[in-house]
PDB file of N, CA and C in Angstrom:
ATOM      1  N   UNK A   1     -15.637 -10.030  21.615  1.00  0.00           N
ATOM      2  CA  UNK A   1     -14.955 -11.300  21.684  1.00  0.00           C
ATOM      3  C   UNK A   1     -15.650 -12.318  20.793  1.00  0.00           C
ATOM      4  N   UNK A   2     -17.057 -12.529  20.908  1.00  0.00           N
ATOM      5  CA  UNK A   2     -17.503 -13.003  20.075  1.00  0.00           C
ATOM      6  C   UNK A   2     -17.787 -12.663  18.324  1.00  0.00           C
ATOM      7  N   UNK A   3     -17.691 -11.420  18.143  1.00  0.00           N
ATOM      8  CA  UNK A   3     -17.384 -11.340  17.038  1.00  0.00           C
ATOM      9  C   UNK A   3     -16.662 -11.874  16.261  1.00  0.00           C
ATOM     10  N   UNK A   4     -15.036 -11.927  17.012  1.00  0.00           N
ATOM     11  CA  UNK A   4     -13.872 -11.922  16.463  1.00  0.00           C
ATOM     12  C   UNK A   4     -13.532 -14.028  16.509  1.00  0.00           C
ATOM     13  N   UNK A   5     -14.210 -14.564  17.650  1.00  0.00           N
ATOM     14  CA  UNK A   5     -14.678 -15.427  17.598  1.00  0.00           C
ATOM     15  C   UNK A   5     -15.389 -16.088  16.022  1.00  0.00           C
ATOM     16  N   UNK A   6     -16.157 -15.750  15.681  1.00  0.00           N
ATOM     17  CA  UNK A   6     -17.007 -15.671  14.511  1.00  0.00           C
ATOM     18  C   UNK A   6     -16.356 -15.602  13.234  1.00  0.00           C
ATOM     19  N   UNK A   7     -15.562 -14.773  13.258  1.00  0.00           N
ATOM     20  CA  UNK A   7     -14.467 -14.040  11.995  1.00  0.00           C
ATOM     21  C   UNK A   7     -13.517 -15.595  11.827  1.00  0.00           C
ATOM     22  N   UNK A   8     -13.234 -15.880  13.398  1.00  0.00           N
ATOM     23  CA  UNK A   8     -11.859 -16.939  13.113  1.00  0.00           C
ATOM     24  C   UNK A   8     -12.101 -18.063  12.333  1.00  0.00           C
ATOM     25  N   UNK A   9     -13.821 -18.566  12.747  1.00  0.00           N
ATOM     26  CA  UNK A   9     -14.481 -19.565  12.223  1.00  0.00           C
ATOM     27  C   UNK A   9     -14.542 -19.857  10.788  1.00  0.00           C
ATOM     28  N   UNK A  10     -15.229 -18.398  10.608  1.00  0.00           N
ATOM     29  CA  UNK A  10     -15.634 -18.507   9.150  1.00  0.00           C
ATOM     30  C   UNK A  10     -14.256 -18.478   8.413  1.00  0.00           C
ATOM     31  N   UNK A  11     -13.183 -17.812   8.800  1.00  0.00           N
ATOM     32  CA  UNK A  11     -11.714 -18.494   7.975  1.00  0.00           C
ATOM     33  C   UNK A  11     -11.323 -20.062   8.053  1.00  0.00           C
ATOM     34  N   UNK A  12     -11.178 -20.632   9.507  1.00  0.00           N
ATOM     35  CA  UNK A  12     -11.594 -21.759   9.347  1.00  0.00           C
ATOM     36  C   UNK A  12     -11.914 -22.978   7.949  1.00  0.00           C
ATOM     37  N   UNK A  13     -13.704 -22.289   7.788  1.00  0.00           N
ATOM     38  CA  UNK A  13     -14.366 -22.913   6.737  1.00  0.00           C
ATOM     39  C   UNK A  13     -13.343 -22.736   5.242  1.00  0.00           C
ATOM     40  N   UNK A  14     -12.796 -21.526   5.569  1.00  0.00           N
ATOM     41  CA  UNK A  14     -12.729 -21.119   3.815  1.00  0.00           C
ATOM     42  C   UNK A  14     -10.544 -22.393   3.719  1.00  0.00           C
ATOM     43  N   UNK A  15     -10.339 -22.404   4.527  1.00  0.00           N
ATOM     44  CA  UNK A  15      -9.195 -22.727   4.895  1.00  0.00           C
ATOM     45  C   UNK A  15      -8.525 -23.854   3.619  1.00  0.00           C
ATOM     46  N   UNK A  16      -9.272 -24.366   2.876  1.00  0.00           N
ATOM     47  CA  UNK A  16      -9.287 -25.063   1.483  1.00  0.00           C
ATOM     48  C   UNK A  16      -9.201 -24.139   0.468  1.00  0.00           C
ATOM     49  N   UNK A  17      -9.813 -23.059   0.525  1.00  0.00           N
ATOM     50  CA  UNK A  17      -9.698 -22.359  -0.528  1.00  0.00           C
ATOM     51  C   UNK A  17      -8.745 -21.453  -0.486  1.00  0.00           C
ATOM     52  N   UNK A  18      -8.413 -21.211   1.015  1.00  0.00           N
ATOM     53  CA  UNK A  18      -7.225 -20.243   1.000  1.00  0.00           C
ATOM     54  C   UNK A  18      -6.388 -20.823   0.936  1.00  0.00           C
ATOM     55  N   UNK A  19      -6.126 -22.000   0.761  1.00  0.00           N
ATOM     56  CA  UNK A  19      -4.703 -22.966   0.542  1.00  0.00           C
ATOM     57  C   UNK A  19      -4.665 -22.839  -1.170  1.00  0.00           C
ATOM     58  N   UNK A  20      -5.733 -23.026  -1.909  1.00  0.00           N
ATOM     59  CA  UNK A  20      -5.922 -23.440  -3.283  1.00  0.00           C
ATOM     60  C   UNK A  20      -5.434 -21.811  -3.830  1.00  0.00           C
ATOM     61  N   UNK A  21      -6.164 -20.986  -3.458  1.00  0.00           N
ATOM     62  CA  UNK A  21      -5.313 -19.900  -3.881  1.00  0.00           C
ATOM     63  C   UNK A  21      -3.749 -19.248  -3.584  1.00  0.00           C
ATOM     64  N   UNK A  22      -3.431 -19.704  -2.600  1.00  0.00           N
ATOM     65  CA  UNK A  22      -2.310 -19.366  -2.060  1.00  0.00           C
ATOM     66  C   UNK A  22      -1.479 -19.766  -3.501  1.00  0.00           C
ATOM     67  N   UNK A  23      -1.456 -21.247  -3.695  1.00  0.00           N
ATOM     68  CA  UNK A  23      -0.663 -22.127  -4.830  1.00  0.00           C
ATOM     69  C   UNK A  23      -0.866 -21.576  -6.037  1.00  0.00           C
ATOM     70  N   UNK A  24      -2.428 -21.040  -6.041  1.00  0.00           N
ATOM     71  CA  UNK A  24      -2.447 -20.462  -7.445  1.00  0.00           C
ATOM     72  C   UNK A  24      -1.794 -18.709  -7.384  1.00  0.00           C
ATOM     73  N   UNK A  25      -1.309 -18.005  -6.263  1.00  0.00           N
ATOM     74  CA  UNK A  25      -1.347 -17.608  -6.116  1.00  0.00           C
ATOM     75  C   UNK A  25       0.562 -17.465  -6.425  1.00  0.00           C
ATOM     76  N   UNK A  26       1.174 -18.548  -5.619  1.00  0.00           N
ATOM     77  CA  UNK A  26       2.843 -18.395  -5.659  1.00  0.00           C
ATOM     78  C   UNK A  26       3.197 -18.785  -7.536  1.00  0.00           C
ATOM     79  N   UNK A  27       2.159 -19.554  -8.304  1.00  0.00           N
ATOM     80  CA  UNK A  27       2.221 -19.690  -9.452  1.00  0.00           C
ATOM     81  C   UNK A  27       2.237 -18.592 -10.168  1.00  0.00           C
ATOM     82  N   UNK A  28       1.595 -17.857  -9.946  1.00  0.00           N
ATOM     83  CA  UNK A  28       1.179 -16.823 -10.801  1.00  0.00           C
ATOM     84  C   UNK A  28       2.719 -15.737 -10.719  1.00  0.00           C
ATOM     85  N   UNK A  29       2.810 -16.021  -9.673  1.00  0.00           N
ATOM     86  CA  UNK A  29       4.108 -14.730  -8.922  1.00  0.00           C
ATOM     87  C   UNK A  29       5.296 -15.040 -10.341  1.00  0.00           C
ATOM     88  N   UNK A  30       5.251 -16.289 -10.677  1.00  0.00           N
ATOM     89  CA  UNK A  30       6.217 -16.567 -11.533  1.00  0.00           C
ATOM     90  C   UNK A  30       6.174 -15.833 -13.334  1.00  0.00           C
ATOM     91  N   UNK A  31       5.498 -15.724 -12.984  1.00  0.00           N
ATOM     92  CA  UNK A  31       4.422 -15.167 -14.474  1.00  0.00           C
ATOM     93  C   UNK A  31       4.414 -13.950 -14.796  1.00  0.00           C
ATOM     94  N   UNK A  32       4.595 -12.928 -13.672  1.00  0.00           N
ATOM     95  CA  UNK A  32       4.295 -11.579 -13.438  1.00  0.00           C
ATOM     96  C   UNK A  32       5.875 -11.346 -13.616  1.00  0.00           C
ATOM     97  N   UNK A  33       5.808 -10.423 -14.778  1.00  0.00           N
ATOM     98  CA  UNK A  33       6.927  -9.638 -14.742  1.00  0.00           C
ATOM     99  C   UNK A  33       6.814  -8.162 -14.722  1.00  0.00           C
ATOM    100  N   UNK A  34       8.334  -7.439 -14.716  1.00  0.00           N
ATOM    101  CA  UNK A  34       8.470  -5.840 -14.120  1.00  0.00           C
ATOM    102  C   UNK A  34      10.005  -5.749 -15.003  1.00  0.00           C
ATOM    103  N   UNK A  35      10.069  -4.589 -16.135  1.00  0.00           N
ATOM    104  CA  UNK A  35      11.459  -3.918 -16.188  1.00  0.00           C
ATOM    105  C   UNK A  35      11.485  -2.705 -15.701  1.00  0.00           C
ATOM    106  N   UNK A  36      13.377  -2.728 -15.260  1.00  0.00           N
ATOM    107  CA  UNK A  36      13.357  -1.629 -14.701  1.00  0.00           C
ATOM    108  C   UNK A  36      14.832  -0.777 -15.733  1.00  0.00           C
ATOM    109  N   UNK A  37      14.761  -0.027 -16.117  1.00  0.00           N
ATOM    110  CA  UNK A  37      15.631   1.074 -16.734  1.00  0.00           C
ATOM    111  C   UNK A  37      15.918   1.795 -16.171  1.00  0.00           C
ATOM    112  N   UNK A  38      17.844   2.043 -16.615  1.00  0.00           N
ATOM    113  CA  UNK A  38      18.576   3.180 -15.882  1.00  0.00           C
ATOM    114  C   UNK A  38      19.236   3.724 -17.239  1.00  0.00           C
ATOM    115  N   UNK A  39      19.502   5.198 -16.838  1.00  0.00           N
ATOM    116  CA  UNK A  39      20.782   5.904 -17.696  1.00  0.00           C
ATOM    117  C   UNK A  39      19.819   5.727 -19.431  1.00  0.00           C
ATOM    118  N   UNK A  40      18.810   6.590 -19.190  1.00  0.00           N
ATOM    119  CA  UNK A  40      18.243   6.628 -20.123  1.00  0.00           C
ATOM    120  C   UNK A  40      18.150   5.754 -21.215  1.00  0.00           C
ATOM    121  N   UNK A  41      17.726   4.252 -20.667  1.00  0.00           N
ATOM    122  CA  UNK A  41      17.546   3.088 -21.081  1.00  0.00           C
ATOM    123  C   UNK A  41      18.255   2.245 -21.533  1.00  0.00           C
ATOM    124  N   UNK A  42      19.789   2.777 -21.539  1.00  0.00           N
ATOM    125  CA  UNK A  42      21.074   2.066 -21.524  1.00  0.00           C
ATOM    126  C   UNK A  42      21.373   0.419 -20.839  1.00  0.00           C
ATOM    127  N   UNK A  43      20.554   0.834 -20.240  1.00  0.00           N
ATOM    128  CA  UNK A  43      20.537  -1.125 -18.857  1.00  0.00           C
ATOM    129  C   UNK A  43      19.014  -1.541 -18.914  1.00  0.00           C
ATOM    130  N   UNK A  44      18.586  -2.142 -19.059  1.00  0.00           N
ATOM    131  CA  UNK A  44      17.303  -3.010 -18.103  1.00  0.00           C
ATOM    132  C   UNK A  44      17.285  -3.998 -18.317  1.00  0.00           C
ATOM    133  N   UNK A  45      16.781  -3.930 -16.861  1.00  0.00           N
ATOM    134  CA  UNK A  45      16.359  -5.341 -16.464  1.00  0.00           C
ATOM    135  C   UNK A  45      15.471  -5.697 -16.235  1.00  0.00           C
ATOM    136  N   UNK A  46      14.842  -6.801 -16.316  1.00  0.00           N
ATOM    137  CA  UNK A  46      13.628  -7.666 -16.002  1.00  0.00           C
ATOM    138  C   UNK A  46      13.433  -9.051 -15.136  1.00  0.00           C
ATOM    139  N   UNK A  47      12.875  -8.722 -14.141  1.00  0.00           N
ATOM    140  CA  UNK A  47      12.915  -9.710 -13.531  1.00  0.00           C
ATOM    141  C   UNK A  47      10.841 -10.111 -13.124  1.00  0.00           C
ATOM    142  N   UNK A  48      10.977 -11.491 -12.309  1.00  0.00           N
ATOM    143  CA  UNK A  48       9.359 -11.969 -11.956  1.00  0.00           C
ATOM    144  C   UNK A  48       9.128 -11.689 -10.578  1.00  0.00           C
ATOM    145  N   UNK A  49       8.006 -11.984 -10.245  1.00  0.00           N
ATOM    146  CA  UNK A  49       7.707 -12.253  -9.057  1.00  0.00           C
ATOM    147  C   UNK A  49       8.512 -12.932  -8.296  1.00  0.00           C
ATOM    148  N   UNK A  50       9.452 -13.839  -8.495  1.00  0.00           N
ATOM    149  CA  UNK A  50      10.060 -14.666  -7.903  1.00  0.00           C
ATOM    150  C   UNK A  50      11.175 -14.676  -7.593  1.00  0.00           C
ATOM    151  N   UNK A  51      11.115 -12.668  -7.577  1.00  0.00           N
ATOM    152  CA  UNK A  51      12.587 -12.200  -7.189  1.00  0.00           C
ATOM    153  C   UNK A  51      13.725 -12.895  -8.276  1.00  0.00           C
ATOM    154  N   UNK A  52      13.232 -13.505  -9.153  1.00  0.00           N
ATOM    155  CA  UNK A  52      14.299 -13.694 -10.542  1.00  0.00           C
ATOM    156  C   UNK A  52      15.026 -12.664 -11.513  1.00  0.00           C
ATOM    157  N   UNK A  53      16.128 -12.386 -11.290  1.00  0.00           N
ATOM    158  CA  UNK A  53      16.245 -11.836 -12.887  1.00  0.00           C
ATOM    159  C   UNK A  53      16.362 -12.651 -13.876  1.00  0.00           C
ATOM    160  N   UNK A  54      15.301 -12.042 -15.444  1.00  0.00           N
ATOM    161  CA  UNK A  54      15.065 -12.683 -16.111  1.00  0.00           C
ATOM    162  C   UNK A  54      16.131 -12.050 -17.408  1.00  0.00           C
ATOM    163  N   UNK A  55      16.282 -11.268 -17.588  1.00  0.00           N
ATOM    164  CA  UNK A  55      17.336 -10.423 -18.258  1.00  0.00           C
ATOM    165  C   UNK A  55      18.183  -9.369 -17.998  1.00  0.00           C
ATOM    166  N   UNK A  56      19.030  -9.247 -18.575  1.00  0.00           N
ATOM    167  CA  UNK A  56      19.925  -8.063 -18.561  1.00  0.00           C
ATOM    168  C   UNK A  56      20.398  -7.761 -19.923  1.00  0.00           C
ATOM    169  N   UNK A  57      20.123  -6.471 -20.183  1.00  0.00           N
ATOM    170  CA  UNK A  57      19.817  -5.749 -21.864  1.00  0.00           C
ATOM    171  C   UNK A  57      20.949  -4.019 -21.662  1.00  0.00           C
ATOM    172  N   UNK A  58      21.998  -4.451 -21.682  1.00  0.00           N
ATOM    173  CA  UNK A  58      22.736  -3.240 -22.516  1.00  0.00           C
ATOM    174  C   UNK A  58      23.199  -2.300 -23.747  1.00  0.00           C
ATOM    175  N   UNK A  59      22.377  -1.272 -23.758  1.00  0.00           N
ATOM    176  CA  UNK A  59      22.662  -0.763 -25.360  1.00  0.00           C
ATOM    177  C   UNK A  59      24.258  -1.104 -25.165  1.00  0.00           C
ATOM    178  N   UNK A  60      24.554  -1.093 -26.946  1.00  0.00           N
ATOM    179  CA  UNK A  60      25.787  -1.043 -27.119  1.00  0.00           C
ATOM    180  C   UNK A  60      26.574   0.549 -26.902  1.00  0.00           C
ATOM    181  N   UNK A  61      26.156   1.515 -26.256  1.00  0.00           N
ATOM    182  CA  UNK A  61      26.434   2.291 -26.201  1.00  0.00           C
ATOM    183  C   UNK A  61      27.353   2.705 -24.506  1.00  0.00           C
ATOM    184  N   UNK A  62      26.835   1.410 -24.193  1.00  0.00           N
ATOM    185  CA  UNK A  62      27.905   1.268 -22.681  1.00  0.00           C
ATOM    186  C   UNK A  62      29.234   0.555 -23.105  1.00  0.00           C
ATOM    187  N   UNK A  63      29.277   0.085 -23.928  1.00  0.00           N
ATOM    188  CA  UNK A  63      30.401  -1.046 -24.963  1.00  0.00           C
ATOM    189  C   UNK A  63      31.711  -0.063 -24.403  1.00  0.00           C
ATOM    190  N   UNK A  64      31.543   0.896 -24.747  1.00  0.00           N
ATOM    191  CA  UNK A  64      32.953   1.903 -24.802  1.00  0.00           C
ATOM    192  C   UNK A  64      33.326   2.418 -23.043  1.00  0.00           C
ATOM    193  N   UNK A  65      32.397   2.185 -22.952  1.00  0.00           N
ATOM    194  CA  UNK A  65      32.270   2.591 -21.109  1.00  0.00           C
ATOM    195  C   UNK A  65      33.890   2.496 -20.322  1.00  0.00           C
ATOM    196  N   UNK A  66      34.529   2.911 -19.749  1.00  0.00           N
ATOM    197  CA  UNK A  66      35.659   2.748 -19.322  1.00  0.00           C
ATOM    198  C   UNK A  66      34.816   3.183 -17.649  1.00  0.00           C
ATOM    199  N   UNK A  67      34.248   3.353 -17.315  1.00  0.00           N
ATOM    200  CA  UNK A  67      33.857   3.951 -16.021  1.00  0.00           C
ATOM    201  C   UNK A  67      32.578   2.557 -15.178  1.00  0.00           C
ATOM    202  N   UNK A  68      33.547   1.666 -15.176  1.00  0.00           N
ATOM    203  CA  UNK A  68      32.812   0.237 -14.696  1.00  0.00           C
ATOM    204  C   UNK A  68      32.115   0.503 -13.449  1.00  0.00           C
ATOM    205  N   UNK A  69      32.544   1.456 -12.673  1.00  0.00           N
ATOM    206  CA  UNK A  69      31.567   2.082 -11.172  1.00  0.00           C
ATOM    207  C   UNK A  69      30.377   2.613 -12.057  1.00  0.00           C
ATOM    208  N   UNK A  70      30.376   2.950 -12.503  1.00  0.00           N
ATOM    209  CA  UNK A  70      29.039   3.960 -13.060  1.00  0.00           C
ATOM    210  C   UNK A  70      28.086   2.805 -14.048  1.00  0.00           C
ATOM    211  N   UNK A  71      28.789   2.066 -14.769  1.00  0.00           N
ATOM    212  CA  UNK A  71      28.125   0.975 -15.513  1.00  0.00           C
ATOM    213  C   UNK A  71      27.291  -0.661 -14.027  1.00  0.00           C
ATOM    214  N   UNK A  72      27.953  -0.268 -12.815  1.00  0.00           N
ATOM    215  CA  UNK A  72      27.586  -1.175 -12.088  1.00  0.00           C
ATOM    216  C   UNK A  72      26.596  -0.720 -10.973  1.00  0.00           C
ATOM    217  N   UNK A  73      26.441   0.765 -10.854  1.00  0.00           N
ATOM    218  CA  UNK A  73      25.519   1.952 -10.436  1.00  0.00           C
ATOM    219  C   UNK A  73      23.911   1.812 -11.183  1.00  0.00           C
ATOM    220  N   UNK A  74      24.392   1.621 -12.709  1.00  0.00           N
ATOM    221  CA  UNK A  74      23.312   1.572 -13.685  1.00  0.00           C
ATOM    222  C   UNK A  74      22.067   0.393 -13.576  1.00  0.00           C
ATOM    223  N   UNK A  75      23.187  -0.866 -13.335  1.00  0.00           N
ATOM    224  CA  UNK A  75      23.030  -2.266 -13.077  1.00  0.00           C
ATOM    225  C   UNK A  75      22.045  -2.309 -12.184  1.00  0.00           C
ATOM    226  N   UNK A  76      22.684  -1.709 -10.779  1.00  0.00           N
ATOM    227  CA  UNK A  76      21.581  -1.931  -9.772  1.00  0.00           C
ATOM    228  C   UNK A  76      20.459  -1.311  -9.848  1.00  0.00           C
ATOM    229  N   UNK A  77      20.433   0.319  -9.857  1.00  0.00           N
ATOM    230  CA  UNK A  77      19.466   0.830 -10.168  1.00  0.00           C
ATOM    231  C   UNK A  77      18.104   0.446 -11.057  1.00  0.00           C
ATOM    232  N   UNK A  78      18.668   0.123 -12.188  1.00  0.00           N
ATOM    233  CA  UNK A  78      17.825  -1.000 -13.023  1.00  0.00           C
ATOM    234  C   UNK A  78      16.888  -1.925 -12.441  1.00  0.00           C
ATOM    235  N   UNK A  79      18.067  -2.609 -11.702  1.00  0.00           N
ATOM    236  CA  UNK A  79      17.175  -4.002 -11.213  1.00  0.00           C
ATOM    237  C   UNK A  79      16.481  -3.415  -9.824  1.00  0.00           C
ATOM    238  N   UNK A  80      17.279  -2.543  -9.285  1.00  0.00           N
ATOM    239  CA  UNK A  80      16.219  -2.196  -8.265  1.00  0.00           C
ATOM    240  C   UNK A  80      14.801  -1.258  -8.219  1.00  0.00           C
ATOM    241  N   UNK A  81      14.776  -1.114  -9.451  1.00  0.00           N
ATOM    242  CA  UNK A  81      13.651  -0.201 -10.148  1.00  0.00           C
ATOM    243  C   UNK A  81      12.891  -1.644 -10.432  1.00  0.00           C
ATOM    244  N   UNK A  82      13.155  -2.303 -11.022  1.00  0.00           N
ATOM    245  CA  UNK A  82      12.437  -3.412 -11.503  1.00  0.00           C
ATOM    246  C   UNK A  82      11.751  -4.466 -10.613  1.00  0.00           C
ATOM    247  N   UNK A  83      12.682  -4.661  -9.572  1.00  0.00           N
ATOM    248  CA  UNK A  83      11.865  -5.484  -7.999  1.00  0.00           C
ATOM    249  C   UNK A  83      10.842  -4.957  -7.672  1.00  0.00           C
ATOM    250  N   UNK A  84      11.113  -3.077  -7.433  1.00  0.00           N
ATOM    251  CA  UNK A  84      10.050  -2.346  -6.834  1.00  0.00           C
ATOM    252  C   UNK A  84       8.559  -3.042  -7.505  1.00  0.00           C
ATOM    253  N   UNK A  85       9.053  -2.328  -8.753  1.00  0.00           N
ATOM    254  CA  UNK A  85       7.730  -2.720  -9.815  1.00  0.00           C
ATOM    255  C   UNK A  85       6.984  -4.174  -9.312  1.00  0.00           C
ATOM    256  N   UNK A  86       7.514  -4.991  -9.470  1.00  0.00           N
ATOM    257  CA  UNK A  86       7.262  -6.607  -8.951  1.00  0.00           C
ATOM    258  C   UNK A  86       6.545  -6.554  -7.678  1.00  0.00           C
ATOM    259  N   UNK A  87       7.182  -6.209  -6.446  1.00  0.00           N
ATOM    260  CA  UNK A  87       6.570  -6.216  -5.474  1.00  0.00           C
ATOM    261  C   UNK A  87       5.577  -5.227  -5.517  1.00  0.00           C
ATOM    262  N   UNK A  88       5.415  -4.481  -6.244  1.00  0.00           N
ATOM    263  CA  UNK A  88       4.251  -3.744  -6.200  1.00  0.00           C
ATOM    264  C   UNK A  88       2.702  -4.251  -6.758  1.00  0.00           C
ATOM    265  N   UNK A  89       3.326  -4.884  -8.114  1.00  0.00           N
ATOM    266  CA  UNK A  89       2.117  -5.851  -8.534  1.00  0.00           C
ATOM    267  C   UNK A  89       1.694  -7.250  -7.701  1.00  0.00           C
ATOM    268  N   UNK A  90       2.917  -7.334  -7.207  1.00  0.00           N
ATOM    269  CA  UNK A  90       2.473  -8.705  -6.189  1.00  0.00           C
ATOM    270  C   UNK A  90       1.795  -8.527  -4.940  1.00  0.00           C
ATOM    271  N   UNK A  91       1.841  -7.123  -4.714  1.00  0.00           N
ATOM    272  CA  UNK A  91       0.738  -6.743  -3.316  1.00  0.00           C
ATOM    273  C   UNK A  91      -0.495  -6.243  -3.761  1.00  0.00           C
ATOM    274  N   UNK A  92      -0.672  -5.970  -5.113  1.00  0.00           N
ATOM    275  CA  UNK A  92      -2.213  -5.656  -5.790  1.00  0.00           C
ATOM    276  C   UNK A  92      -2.606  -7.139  -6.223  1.00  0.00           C
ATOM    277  N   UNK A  93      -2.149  -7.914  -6.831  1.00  0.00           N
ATOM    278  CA  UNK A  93      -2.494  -9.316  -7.047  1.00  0.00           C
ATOM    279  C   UNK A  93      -2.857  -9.877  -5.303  1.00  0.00           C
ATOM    280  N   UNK A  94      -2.309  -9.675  -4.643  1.00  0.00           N
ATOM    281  CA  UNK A  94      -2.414 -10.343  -3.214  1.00  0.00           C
ATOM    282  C   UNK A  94      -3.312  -9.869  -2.654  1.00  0.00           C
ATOM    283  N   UNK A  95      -4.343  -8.415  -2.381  1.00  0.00           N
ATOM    284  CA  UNK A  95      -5.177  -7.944  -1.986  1.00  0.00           C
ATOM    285  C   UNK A  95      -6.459  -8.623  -2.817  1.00  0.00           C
ATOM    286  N   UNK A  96      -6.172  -8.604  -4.522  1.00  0.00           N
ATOM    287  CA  UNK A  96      -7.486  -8.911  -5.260  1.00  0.00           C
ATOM    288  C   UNK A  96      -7.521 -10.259  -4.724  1.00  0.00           C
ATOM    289  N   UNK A  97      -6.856 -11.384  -4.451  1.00  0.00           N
ATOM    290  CA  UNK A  97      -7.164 -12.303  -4.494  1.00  0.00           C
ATOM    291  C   UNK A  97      -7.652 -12.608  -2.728  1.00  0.00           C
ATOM    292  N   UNK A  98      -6.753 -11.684  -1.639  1.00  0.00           N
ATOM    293  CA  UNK A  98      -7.822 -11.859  -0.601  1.00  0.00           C
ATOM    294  C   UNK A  98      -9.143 -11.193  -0.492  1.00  0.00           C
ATOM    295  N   UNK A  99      -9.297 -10.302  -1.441  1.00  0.00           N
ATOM    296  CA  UNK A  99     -11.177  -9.498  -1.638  1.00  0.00           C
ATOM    297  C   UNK A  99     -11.891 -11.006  -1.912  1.00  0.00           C
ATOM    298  N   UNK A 100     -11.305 -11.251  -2.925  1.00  0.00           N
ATOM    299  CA  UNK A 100     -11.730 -12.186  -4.037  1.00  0.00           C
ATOM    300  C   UNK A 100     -12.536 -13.239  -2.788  1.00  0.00           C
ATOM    301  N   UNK A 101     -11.421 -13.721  -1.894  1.00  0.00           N
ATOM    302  CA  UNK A 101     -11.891 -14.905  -1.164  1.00  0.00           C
ATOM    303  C   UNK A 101     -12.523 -14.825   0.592  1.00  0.00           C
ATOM    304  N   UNK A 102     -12.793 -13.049   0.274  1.00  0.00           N
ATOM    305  CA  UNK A 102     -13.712 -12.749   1.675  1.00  0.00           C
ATOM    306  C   UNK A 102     -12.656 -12.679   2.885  1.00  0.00           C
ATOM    307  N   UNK A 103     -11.371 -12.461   2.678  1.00  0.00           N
ATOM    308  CA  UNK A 103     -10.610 -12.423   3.713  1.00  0.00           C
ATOM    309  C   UNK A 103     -10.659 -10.916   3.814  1.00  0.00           C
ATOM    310  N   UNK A 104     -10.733 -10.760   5.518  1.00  0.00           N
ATOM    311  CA  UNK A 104     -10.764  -9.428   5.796  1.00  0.00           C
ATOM    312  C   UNK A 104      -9.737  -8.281   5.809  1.00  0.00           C
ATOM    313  N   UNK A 105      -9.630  -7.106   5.182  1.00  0.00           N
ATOM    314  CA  UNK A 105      -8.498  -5.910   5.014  1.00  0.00           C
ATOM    315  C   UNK A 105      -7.763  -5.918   6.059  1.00  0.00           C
ATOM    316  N   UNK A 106      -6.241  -6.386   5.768  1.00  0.00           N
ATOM    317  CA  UNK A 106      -5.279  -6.161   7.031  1.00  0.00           C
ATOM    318  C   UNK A 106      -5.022  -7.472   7.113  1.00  0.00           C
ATOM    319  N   UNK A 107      -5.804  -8.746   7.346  1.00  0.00           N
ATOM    320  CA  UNK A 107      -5.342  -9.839   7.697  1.00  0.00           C
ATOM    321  C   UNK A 107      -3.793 -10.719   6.877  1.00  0.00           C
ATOM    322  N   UNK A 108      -3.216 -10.750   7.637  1.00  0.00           N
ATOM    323  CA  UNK A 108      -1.853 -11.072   6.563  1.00  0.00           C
ATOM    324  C   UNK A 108      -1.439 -12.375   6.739  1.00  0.00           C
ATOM    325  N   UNK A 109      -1.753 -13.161   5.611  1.00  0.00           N
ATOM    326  CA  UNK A 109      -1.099 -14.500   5.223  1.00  0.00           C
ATOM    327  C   UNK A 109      -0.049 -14.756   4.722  1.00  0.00           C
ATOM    328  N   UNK A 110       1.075 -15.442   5.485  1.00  0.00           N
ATOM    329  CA  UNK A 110       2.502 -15.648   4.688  1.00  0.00           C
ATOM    330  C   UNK A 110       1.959 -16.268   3.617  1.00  0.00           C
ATOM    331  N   UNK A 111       2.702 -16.067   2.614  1.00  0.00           N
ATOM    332  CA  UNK A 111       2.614 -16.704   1.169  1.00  0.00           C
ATOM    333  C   UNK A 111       1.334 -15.939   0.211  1.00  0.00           C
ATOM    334  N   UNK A 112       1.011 -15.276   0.577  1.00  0.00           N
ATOM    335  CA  UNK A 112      -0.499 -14.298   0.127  1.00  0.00           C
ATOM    336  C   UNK A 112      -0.328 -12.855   0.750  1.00  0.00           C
ATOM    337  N   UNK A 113       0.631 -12.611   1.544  1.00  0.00           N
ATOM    338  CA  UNK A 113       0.789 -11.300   1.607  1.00  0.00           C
ATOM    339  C   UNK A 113       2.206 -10.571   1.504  1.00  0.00           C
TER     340      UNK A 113
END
């Protein structure tokens, strides 16, 4: 009990800095990008951390496409390849930066985790 006592404290103290990173932290999210490609690179997309899409890039080789289910199949796939990516770097950015600031493995901060 007192351990955990101890643990709460010393977050407590750091409670300035875990605010200061948090901000530097939702900043950065904006910064970080991820493409994702479908249909042998026919679509991608790119989107940020901020759950944005930032583009959408079709060879001209969908131009002729008559099969708009399959061109809107491509679409998602793309972008949902591309979120993955995102949230994946945004939970390695989110761990380095709670190592970084002595917060303990597991502890989960909205906006930092």
């Amino acid at each position: 009990m007192f351990k955990e006592m101890s643990a709460l404290a010393g977050l407590m103290g750091k409670l300035p800095r875990i605010k200061e990173e948090m901000a530097n932290f939702q900043a950065k999210a904006g910064e970080i990008t991820a493409e994702g490609k479908a249909g042998g690179d026919m679509v991608v997309v790119r989107v940020n951390g901020k759950m944005q899409v930032l583009s959408l890039r079709l060879d001209p080789a969908t131009a002729p496409m008559h099969d708009r289910e399959m061109l809107e199949d491509l679409i998602k796939a793309a972008t949902n390849q591309a979120l993955e990516k995102v949230r994946s770097m945004l939970a390695d950015e989110a761990r380095r930066v709670a190592e970084e600031i002595g917060l303990p493995p597991g502890l989960s901060i909205p906006g930092l985790s």
